[in-house]
Protein backbone atom coordinates (compact mmCIF):
# COMPACT_ATOMS: atom_id res chain seq x y z
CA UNK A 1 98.15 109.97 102.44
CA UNK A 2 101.54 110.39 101.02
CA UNK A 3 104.93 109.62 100.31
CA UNK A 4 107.16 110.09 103.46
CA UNK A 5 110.10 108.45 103.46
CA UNK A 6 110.33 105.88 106.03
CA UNK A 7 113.19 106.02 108.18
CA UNK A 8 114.97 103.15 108.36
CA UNK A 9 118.07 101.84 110.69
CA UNK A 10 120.39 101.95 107.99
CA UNK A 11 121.42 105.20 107.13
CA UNK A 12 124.75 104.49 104.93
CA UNK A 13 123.36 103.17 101.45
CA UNK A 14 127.03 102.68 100.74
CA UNK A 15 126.99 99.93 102.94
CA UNK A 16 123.38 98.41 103.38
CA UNK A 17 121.81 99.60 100.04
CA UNK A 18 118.66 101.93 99.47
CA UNK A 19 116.29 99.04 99.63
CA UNK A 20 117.15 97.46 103.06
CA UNK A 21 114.50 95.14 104.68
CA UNK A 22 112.45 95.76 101.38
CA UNK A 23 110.75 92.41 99.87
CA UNK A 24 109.87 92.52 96.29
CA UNK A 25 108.48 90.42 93.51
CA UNK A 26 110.56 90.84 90.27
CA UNK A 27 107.70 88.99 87.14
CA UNK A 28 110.00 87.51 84.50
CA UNK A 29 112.84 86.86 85.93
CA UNK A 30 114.13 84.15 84.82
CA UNK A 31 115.83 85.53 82.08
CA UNK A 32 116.99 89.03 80.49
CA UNK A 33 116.11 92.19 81.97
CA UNK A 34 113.91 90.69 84.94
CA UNK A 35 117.12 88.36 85.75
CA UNK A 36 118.93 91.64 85.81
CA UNK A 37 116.71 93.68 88.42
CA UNK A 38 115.73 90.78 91.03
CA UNK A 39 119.71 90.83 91.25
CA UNK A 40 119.88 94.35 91.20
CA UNK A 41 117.38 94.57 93.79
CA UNK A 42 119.01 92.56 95.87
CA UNK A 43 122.44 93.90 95.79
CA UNK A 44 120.39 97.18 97.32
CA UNK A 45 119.24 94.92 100.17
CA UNK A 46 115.84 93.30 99.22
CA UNK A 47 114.35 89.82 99.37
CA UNK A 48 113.40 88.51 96.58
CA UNK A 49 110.68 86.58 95.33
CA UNK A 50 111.74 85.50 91.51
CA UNK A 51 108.45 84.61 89.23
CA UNK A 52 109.40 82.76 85.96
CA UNK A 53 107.01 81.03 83.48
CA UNK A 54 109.63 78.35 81.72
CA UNK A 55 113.00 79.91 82.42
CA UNK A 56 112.85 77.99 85.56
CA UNK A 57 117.07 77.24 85.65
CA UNK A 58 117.78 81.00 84.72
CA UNK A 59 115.31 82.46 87.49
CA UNK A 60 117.01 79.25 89.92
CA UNK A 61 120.51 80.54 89.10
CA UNK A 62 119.84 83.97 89.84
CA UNK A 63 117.81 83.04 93.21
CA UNK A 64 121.08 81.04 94.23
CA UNK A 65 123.22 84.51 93.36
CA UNK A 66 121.08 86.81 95.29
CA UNK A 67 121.14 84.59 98.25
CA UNK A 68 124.83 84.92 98.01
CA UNK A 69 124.63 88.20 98.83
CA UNK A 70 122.93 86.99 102.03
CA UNK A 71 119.06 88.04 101.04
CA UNK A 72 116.32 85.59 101.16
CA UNK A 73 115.22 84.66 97.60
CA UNK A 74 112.58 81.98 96.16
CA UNK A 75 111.34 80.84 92.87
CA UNK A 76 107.78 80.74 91.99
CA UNK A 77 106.05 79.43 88.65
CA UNK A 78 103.27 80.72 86.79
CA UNK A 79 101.71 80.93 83.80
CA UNK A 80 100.51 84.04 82.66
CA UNK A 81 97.79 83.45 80.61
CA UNK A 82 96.19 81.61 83.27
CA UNK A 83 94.62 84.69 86.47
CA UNK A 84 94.16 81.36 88.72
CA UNK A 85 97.82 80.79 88.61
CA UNK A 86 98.64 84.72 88.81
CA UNK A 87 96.44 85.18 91.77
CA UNK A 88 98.31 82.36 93.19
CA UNK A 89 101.84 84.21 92.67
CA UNK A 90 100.83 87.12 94.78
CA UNK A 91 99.74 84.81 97.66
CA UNK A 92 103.13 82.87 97.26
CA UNK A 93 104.94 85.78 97.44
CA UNK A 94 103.57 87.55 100.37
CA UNK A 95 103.53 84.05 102.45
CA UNK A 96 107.43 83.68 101.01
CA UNK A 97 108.59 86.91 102.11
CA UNK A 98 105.82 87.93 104.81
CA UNK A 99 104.28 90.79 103.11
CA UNK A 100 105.44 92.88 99.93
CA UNK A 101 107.32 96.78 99.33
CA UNK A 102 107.98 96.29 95.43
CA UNK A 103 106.45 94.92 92.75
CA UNK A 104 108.10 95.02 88.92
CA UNK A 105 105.84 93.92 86.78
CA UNK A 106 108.50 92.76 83.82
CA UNK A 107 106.93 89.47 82.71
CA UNK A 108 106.27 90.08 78.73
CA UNK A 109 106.43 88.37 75.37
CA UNK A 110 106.73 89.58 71.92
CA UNK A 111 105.91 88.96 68.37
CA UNK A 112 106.23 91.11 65.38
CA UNK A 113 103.32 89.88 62.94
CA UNK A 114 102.01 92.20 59.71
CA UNK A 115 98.74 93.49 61.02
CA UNK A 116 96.22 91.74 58.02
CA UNK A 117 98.83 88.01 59.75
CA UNK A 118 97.36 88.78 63.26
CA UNK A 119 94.92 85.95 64.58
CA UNK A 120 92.59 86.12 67.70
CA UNK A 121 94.36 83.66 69.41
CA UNK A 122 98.08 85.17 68.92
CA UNK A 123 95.76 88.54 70.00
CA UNK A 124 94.56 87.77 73.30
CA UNK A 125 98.07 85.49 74.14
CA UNK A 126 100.17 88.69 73.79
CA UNK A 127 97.35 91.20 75.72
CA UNK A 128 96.82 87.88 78.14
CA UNK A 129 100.55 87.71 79.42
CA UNK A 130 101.31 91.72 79.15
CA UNK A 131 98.43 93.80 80.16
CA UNK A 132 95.90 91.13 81.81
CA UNK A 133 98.45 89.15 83.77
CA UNK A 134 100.15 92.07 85.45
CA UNK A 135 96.79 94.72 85.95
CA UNK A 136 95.46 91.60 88.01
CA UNK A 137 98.77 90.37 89.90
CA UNK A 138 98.13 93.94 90.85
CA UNK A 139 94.63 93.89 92.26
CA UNK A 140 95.59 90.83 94.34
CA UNK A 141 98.93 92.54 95.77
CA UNK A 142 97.03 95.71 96.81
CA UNK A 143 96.61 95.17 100.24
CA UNK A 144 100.24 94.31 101.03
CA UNK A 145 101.62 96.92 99.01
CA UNK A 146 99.12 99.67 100.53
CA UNK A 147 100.57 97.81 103.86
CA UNK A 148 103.73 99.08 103.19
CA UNK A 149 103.43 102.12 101.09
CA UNK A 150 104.88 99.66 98.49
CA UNK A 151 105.95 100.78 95.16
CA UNK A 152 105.00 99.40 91.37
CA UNK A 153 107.18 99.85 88.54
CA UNK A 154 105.77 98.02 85.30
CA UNK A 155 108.15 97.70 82.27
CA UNK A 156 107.00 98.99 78.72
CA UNK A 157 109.20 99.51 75.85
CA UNK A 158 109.76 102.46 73.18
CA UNK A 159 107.62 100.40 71.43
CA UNK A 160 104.63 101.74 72.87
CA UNK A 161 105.84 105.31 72.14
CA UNK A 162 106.64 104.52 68.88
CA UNK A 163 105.84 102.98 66.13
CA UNK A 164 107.66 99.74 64.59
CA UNK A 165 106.66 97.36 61.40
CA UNK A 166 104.70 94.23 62.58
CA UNK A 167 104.34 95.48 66.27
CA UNK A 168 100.73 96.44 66.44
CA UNK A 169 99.83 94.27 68.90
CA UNK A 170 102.86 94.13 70.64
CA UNK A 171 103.00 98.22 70.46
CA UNK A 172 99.31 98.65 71.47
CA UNK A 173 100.14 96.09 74.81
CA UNK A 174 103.52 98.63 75.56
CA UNK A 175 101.14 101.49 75.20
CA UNK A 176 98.55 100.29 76.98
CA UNK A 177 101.03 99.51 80.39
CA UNK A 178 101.98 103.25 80.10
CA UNK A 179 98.07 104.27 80.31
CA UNK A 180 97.19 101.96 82.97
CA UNK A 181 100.36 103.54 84.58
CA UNK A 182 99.38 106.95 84.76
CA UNK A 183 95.68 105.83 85.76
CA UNK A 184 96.61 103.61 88.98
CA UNK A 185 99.33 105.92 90.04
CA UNK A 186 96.48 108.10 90.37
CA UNK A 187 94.30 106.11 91.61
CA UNK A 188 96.59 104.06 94.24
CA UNK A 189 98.62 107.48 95.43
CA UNK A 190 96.30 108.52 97.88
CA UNK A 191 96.43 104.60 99.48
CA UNK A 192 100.18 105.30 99.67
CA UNK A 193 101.07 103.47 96.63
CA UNK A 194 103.56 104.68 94.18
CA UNK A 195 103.75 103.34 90.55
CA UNK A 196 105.74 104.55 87.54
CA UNK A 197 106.95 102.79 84.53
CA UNK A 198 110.41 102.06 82.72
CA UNK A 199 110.68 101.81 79.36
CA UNK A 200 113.74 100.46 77.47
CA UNK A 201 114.92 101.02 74.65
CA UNK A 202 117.02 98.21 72.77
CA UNK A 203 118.50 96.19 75.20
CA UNK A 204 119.67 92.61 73.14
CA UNK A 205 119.08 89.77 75.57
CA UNK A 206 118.50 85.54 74.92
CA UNK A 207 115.73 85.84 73.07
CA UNK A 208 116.25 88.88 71.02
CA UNK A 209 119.44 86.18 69.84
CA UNK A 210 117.14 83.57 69.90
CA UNK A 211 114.99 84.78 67.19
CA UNK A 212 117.51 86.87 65.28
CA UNK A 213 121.62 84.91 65.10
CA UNK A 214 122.43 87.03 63.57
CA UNK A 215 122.28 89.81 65.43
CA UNK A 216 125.03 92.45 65.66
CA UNK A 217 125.74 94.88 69.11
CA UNK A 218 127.74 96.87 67.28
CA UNK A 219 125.34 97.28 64.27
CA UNK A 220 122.26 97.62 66.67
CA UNK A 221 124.37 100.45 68.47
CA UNK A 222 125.27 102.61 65.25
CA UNK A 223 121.66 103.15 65.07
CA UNK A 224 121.00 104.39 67.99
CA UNK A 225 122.85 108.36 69.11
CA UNK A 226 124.10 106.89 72.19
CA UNK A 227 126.20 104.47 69.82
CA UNK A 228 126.08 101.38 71.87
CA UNK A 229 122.99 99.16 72.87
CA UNK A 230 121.52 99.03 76.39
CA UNK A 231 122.42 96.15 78.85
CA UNK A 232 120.36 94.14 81.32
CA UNK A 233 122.17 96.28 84.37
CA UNK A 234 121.30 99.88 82.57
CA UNK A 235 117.26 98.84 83.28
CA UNK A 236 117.77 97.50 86.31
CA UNK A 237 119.50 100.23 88.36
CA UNK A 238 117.14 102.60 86.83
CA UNK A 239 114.12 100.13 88.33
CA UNK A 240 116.35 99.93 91.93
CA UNK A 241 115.85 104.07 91.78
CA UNK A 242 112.69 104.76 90.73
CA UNK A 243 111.47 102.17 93.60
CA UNK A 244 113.77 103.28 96.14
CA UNK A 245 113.01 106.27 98.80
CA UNK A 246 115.10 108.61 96.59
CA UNK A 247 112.45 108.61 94.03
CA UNK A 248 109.73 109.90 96.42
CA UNK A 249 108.64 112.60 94.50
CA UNK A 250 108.41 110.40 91.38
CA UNK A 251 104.69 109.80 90.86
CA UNK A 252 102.94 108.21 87.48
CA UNK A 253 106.01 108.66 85.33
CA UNK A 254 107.35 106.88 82.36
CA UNK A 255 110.96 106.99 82.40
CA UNK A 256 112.78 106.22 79.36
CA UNK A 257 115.84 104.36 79.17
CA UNK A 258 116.52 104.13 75.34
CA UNK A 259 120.25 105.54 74.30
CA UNK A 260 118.14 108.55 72.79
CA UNK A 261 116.43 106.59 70.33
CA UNK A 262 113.10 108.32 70.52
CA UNK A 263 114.67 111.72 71.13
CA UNK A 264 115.57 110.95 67.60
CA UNK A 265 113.79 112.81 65.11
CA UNK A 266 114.00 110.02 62.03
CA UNK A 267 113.89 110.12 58.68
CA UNK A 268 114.78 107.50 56.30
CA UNK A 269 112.92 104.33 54.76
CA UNK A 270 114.08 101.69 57.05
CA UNK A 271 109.72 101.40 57.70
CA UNK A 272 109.86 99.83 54.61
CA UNK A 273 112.36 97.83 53.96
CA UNK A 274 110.65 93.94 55.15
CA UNK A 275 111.31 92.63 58.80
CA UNK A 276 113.33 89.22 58.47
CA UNK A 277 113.37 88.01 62.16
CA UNK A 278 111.16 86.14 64.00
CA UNK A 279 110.43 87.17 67.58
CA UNK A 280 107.27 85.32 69.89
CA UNK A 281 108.17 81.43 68.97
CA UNK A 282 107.34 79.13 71.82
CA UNK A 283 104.71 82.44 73.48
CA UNK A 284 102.45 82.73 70.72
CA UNK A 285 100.44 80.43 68.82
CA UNK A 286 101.40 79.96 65.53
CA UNK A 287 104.04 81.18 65.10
């Protein structure tokens, strides 16, 4: 069992990258933070395999800039709330790229809803696409990643460390990816697995625009003790670590990319002042 590093040929990362001959699977990325660490991931050296739901152009445009760097990319399509379809991914991918080191399970959606507002349907779509979806892609990858003594990093939030108006079910999905974290890293270390999670902090992307125009960086940052928001490329070169043979020793861990937010000990009424934005249109029924 274990974690030794692998020696590979390449040992200047200045010039080859810390992921070399790696092939990963980046869920999500067709836009925002997934976009963001298939790239990443390939500027380290790996292949990538790009899964997008209906960002399809985004997740085309960034296949066509990491194979500008010279590493093999390809775009797959599922849906998420369907396991047929997810199943399918993780054969795609290992045929695409001929096995699998890295998996980031990114591919998430959001709502914020008042609790006594939440339906069964808008329920299971949100627990569907971010805990069901990925605990399964999982299950079917296992054999390739055990293969390689692959790694996992899934994506959470802040939001499942703390709490937020209107994000109980978005919160309790965030939360949940941290548990099943710590469990399978676990469970999957002594098959030579290693999985940790990230967990970002605010990080304004398309659809955080999308639902809110008029959201303000610079407002967003004065809130947080860092005093500026995250970006896409802050997540990702966290992810490229934490997967790489430099984080070794780093076993079951949520790491916490977040500006300081939740170091943050907060007092105020902002709880209760009402939440105007609309996140989870066109990923949640009706809404």
């Amino acid at each position: 069992m274990g974690f030794q590093a692998r020696r590979g040929e390449c040992v200047d990362v200045r010039r080859c990258g810390r992921l070399e001959g790696k092939r990963a699977l980046v869920t999500g990325a067709g836009t925002g933070i997934g976009r963001e660490i298939a790239i990443e991931l390939a500027r380290e050296g790996a292949d990538v395999a790009l899964h997008c739901s209906s960002s399809a152009a985004g997740a085309a445009a960034a296949a066509d800039e990491i194979r500008s760097l010279g590493r093999r990319a390809e775009v797959i399509q599922a849906d998420f709330i369907d396991l047929v379809q997810v199943r399918r991914l993780a054969e795609s991918a290992i045929g695409t790229l001929g096995g699998l080191d890295v998996l980031i399970n990114n591919a998430g959606i959001t709502a914020n809803i008042p609790m006594d507002r939440v339906t069964p349907e808008q329920f299971d779509a949100i627990y569907g696409v971010n805990v069901r979806a990925p605990f399964f892609l999982i299950q079917a990858l296992l054999p390739a990643l055990e293969s390689a003594h692959g790694a996992i990093v899934n994506v959470s939030s802040v939001h499942g460390i703390r709490g937020f108006p209107q994000h109980s079910v978005y919160g309790g999905t965030k939360g949940a990816i941290i548990a099943h974290t710590r469990c399978m890293a676990i469970e999957l270390a002594p098959r030579g697995i290693r999985v940790n999670a990230v967990a970002p902090g605010a990080v304004p992307v398309e659809s955080h625009f999308r639902a809110d125009p008029t959201a303000d960086p610079d407002a967003i940052g004065s809130l947080i003790p860092a005093g500026f928001p995250g970006e896409p490329i802050d997540i990702a070169r966290v992810v490229a670590f934490v997967v790489s043979d430099d984080a070794r020793y780093i076993l079951g861990q949520t790491i916490v990319v977040d500006g300081g937010t939740t170091a943050w000990l907060a007092f105020g009424t902002q709880f209760r002042e009402p939440f105007t934005a609309q996140f989870g249109q066109g990923y949640v029924p009706g809404l």
